[in-house]
N, C-alpha and C. Protein backbone atom coordinates (compact mmCIF):
# COMPACT_ATOMS: atom_id res chain seq x y z
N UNK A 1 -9.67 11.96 -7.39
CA UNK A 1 -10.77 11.32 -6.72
C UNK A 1 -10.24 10.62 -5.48
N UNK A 2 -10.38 11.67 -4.54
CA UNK A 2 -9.79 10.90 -2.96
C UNK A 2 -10.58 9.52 -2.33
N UNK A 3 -9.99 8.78 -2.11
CA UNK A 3 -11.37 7.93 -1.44
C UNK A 3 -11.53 6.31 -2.09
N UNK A 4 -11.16 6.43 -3.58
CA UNK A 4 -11.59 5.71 -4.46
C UNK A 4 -10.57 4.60 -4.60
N UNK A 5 -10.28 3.19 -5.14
CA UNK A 5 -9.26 2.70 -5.73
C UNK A 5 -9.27 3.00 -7.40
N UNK A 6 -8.48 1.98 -7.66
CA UNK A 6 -8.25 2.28 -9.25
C UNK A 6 -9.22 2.05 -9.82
N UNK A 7 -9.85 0.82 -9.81
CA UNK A 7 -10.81 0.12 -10.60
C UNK A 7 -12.55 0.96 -9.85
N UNK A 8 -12.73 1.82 -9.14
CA UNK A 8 -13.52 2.38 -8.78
C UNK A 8 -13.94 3.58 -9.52
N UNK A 9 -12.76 4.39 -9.75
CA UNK A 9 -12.36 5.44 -10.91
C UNK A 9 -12.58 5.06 -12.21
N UNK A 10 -11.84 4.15 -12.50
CA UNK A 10 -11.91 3.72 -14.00
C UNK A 10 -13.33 3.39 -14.30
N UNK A 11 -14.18 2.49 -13.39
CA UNK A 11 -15.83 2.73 -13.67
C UNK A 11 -16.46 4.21 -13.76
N UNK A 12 -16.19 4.88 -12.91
CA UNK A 12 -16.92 6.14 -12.26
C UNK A 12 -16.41 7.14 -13.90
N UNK A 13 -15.28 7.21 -14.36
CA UNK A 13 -15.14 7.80 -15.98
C UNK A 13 -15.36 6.82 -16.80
N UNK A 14 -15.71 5.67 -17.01
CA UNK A 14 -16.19 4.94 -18.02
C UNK A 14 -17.82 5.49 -18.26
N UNK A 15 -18.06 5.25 -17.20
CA UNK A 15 -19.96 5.71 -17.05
C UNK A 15 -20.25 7.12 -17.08
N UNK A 16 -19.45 8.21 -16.63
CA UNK A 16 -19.42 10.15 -17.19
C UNK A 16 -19.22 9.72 -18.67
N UNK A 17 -18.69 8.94 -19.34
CA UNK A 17 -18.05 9.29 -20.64
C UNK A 17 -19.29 8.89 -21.64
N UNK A 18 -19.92 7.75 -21.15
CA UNK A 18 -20.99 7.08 -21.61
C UNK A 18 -22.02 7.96 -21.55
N UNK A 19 -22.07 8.11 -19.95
CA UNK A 19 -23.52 8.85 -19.51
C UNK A 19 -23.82 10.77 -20.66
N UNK A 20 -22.46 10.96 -21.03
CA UNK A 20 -22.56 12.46 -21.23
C UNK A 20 -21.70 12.81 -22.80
N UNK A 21 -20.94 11.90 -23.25
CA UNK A 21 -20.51 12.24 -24.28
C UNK A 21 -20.35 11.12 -25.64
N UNK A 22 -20.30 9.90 -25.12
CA UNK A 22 -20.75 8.59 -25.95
C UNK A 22 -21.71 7.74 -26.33
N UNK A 23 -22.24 7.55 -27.24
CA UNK A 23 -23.09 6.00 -26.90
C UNK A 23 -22.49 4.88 -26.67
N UNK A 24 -23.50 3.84 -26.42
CA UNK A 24 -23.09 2.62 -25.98
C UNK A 24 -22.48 2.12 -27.10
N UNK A 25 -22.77 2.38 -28.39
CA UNK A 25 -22.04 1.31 -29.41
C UNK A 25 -20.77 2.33 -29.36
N UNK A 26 -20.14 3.11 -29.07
CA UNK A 26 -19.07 3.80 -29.28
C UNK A 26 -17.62 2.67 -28.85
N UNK A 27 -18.06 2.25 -28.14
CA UNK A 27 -16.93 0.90 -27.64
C UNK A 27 -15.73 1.73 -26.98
N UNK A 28 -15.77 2.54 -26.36
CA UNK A 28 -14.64 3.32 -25.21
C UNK A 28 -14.04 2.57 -24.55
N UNK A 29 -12.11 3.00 -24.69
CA UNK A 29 -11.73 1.75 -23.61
C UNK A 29 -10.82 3.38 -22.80
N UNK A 30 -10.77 2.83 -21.28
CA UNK A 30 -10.03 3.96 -20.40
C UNK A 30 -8.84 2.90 -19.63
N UNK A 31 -8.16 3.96 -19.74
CA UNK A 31 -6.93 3.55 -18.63
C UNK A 31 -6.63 4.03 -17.56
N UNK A 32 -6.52 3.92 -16.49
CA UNK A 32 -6.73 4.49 -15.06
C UNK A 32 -5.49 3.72 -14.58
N UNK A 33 -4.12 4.93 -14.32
CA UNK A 33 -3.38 4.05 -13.58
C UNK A 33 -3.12 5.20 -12.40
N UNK A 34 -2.53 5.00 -11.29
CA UNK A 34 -2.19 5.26 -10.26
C UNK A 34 -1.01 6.21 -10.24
N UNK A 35 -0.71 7.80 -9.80
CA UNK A 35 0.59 8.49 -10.41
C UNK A 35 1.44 8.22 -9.51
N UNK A 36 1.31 7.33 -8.23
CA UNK A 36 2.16 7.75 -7.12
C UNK A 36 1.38 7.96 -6.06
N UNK A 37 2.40 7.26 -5.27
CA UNK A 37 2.11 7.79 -3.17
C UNK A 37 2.95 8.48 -2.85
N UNK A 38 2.63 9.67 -2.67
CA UNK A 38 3.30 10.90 -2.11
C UNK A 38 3.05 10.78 -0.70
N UNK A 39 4.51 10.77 0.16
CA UNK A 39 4.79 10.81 1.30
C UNK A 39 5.51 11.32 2.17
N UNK A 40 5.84 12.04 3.33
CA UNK A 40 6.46 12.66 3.98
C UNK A 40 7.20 11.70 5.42
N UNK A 41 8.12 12.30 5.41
CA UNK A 41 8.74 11.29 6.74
C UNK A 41 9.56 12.52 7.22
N UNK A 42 9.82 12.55 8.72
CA UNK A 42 10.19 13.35 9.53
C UNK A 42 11.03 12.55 10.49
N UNK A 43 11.85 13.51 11.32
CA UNK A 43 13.12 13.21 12.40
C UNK A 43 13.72 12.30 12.07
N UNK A 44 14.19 10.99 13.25
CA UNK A 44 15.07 10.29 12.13
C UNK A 44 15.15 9.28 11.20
N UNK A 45 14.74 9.63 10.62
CA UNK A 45 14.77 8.99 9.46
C UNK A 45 14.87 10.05 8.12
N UNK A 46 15.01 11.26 8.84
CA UNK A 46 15.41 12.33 7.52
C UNK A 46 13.73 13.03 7.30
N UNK A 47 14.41 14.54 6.70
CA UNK A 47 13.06 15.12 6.71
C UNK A 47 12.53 15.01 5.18
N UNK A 48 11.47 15.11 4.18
CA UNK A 48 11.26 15.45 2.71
C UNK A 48 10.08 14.61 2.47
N UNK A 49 9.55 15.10 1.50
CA UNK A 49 8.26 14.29 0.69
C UNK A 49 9.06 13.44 -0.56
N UNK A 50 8.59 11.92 -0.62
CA UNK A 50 8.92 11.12 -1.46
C UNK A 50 7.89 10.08 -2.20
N UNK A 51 8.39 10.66 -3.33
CA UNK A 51 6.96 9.53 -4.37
C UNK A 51 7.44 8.61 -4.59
N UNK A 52 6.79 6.94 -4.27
CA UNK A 52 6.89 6.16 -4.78
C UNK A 52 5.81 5.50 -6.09
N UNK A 53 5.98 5.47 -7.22
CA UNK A 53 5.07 5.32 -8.10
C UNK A 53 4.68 3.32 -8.41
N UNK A 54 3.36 2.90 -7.52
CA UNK A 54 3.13 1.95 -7.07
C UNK A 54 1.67 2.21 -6.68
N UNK A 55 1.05 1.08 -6.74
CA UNK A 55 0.03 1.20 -6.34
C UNK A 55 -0.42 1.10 -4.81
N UNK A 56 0.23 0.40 -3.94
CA UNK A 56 0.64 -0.20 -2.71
C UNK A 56 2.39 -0.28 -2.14
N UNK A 57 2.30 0.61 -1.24
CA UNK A 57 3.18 0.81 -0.57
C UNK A 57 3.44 0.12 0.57
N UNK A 58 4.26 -0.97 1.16
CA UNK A 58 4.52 -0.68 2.36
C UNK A 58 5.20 0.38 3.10
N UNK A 59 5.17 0.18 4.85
CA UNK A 59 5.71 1.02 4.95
C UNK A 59 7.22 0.85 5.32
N UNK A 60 7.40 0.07 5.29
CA UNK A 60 8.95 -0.75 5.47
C UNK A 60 9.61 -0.34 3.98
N UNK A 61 8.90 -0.25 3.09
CA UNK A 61 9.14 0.24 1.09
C UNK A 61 9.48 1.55 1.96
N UNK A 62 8.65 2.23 2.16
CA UNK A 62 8.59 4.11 2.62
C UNK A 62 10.26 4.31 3.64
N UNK A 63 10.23 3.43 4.21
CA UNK A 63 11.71 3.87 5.76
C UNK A 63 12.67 2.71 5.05
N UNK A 64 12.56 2.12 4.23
CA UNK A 64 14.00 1.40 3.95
C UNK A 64 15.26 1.82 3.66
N UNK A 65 15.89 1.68 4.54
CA UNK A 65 17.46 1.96 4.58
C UNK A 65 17.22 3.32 5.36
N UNK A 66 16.20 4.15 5.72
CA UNK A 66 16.65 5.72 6.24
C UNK A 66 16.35 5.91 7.55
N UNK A 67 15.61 4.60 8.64
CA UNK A 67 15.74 5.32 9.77
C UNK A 67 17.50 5.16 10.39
N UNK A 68 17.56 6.33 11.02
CA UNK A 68 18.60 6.41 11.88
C UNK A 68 19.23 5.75 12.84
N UNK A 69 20.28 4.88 13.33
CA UNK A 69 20.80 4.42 14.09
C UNK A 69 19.91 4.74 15.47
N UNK A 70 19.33 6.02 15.64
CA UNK A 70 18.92 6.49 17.27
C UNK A 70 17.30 6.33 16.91
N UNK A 71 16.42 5.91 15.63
CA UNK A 71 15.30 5.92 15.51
C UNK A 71 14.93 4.73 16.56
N UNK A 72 13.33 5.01 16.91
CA UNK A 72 13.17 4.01 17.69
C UNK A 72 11.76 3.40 16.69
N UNK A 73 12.36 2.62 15.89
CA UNK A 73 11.37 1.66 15.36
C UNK A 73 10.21 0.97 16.33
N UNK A 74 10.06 0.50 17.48
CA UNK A 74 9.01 0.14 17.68
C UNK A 74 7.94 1.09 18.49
N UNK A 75 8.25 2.00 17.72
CA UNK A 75 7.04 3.17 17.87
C UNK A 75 7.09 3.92 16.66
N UNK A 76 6.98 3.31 15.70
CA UNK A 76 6.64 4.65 14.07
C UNK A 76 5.41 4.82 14.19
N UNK A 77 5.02 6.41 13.67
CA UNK A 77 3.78 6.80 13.83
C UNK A 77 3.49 6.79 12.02
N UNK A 78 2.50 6.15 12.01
CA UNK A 78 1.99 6.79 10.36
C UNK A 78 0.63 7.21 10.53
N UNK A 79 0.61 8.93 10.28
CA UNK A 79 -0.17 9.38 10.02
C UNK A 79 -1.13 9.77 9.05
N UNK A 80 -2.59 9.15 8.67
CA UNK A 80 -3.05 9.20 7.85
C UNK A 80 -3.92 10.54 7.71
N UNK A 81 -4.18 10.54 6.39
CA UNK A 81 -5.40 11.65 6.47
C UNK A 81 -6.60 11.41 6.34
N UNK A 82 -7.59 11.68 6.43
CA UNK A 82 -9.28 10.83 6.08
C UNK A 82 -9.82 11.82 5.22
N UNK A 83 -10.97 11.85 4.68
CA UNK A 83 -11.24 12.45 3.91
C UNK A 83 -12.62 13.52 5.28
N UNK A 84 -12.94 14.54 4.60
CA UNK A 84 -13.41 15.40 5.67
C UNK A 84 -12.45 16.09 6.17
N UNK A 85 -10.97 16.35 5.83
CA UNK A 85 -9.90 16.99 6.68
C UNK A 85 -9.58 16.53 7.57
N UNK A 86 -9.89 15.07 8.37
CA UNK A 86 -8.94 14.78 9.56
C UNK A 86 -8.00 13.94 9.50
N UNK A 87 -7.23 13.75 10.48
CA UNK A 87 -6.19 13.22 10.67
C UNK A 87 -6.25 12.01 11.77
N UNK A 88 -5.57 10.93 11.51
CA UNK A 88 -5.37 10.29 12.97
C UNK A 88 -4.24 9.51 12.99
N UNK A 89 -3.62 9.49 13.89
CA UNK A 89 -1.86 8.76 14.33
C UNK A 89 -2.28 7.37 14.48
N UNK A 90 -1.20 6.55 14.03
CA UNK A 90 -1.30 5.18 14.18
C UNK A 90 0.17 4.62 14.57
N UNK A 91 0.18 4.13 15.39
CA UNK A 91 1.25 3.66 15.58
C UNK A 91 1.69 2.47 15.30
N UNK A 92 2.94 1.87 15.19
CA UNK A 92 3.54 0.72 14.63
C UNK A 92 4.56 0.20 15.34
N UNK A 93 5.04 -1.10 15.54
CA UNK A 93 6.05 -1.68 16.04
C UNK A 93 6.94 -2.17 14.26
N UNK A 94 7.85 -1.68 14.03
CA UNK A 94 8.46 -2.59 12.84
C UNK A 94 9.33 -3.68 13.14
N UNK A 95 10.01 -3.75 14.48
CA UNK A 95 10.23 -4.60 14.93
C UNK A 95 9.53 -6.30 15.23
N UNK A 96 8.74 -6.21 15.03
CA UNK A 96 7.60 -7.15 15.59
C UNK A 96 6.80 -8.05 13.79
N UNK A 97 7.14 -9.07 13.93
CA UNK A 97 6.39 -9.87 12.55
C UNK A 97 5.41 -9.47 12.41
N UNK A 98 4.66 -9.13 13.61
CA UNK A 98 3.16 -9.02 13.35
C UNK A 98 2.72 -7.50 12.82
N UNK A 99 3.63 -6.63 12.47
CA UNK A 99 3.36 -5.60 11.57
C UNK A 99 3.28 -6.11 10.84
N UNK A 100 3.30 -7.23 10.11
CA UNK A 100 2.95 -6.82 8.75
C UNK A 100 1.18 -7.25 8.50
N UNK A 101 1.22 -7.65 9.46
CA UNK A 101 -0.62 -7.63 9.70
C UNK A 101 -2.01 -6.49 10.06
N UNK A 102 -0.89 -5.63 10.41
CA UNK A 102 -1.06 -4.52 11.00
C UNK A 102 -2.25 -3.55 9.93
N UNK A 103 -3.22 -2.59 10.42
CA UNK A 103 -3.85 -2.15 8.84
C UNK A 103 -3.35 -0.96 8.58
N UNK A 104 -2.15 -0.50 9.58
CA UNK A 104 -1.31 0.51 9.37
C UNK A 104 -0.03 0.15 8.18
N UNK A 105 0.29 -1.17 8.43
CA UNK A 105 1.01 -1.55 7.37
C UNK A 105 1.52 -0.77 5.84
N UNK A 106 0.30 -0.62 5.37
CA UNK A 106 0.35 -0.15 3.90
C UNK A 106 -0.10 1.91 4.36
N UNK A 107 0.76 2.62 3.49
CA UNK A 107 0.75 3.79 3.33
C UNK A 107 -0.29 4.53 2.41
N UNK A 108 -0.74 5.67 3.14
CA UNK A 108 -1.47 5.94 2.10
C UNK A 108 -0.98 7.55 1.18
N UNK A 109 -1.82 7.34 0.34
CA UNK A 109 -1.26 9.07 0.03
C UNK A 109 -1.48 10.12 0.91
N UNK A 110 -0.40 11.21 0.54
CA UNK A 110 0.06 12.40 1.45
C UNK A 110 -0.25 11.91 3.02
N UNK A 111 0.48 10.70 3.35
CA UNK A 111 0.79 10.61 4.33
C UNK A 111 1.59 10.80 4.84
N UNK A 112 2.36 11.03 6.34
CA UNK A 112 3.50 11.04 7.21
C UNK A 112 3.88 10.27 8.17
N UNK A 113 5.06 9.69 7.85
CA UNK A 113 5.52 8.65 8.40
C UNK A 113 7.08 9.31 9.75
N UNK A 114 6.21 9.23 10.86
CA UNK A 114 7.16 10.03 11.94
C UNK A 114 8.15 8.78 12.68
N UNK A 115 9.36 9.16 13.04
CA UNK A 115 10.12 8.36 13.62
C UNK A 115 11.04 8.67 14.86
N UNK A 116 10.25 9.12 16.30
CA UNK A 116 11.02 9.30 17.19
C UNK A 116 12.20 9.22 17.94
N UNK A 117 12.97 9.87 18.28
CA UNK A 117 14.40 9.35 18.76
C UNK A 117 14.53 8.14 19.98
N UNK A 118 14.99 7.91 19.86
CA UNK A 118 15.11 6.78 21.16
C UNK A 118 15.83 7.47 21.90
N UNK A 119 15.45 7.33 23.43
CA UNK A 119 16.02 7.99 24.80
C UNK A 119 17.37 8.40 24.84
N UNK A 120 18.10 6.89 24.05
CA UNK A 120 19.54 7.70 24.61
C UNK A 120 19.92 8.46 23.74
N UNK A 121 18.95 9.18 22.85
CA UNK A 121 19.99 10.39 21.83
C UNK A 121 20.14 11.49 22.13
N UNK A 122 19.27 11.47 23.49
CA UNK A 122 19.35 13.08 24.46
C UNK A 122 20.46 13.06 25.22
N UNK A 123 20.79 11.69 25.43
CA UNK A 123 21.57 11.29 26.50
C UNK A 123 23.02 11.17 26.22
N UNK A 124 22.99 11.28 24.77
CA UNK A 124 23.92 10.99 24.09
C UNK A 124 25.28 10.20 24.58
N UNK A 125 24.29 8.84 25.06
CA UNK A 125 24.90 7.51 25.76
C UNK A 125 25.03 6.63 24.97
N UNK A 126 24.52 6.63 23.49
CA UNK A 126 25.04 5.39 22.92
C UNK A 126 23.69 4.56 22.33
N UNK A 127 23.89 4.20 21.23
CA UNK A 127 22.43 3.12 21.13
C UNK A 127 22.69 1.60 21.44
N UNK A 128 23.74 1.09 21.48
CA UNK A 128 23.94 -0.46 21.83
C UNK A 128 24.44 -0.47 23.14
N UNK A 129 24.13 -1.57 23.88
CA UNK A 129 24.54 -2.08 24.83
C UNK A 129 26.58 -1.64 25.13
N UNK A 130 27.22 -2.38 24.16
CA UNK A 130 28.25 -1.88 23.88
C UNK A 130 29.09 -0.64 24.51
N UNK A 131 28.32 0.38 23.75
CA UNK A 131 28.08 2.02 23.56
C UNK A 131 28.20 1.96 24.88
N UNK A 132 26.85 1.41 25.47
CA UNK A 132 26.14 2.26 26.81
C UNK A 132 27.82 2.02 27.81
N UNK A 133 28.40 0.63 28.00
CA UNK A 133 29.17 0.20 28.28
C UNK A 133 30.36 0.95 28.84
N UNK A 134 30.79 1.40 27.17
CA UNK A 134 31.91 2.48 27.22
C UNK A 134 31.54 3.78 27.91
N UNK A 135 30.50 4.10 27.90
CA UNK A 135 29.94 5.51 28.30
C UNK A 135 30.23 5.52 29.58
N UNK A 136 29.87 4.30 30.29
CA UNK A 136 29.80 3.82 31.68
C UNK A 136 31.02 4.03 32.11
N UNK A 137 31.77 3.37 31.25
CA UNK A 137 33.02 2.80 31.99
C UNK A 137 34.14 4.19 32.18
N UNK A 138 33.61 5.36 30.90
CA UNK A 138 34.68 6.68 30.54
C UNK A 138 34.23 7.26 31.43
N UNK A 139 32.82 7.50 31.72
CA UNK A 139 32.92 8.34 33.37
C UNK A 139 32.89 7.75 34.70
N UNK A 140 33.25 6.48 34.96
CA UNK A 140 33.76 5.91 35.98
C UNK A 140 35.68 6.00 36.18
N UNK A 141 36.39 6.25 35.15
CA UNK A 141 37.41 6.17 35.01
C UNK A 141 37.50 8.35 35.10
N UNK A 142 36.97 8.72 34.53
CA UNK A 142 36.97 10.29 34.84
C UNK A 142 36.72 10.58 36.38
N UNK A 143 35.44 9.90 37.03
CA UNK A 143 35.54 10.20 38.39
C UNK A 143 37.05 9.55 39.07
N UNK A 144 37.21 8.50 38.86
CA UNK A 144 38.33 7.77 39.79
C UNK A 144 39.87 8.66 39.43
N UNK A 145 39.58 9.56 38.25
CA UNK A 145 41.06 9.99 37.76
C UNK A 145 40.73 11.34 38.98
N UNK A 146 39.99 12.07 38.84
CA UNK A 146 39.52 13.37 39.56
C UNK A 146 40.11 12.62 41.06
N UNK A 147 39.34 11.77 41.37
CA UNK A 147 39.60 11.12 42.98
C UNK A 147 41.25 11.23 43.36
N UNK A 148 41.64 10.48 42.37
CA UNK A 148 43.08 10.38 42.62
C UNK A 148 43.65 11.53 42.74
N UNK A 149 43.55 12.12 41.53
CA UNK A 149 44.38 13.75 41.43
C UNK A 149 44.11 14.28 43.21
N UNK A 150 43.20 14.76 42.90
CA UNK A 150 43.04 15.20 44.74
C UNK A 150 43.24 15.06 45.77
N UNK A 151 43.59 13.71 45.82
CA UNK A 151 43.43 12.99 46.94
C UNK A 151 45.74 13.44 47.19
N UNK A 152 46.30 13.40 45.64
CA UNK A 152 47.63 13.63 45.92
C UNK A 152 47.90 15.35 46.47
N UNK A 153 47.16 16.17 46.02
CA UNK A 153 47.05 17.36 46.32
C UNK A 153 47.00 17.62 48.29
């Protein structure tokens, strides 16, 4: 039953069970629990579908520990599905406190949680300041070695 929470379900078969196969003095009790949020996550943060069995997911629960050194967290996309077959992208800062206010926050089922590379992984310059640093400094020292060589020639 797409659409529904728990306690929405658990009415909606309490009242089929009543309405069609019990009477009221029958005293029926149902249990309605939740099997899992099945979820998908892509690039970096690793590719695969993963169930967490919970009723409420964040999505910080969903990417903990797996985005990538080159992910660029303040753009995760979580893509939901709606019911009718569509889809729509939402984007997220996880960086920022105020995700957790966010109504993208919480995951839903068979959703996908996308995690873009950050610029310099094309560039393959480095993700820290640091990094960028050395990158800088090894082809400033490659041009000046080239300069020299030649210049003795």
């Amino acid at each position: 039953m797409l659409g529904y929470t728990v306690e929405e379900v658990h009415e909606k078969i309490k009242k089929e069970l009543l309405d069609h196969y019990f009477k009221e003095e029958a005293n029926i009790f149902a249990t309605v629990k939740l099997a899992g949020i099945r979820y998908t996550t892509l690039r970096e943060i690793g590719s695969g579908s993963q169930v967490i069995y919970k009723e409420t997911v964040t999505i910080m629960e969903a990417v903990a520990g797996g985005i990538t050194e080159y992910g660029d967290m303040t753009n995760v996309k979580n893509i939901r599905q709606y019911p009718g077959g569509g889809e729509k992208i939402h984007s997220i800062d996880l960086t920022s406190m105020s995700a957790t206010k966010s109504p993208y926050y919480y995951i839903q089922a068979n959703g996908l949680i996308l995690v873009n590379p950050l610029p310099q992984k094309p560039w393959g310059i480095g993700t820290t300041g640091i990094e960028n640093f050395r990158t800088l400094v090894s082809v400033i020292t490659v041009f000046t070695s080239i300069i020299l060589i030649g210049n003795r020639f």
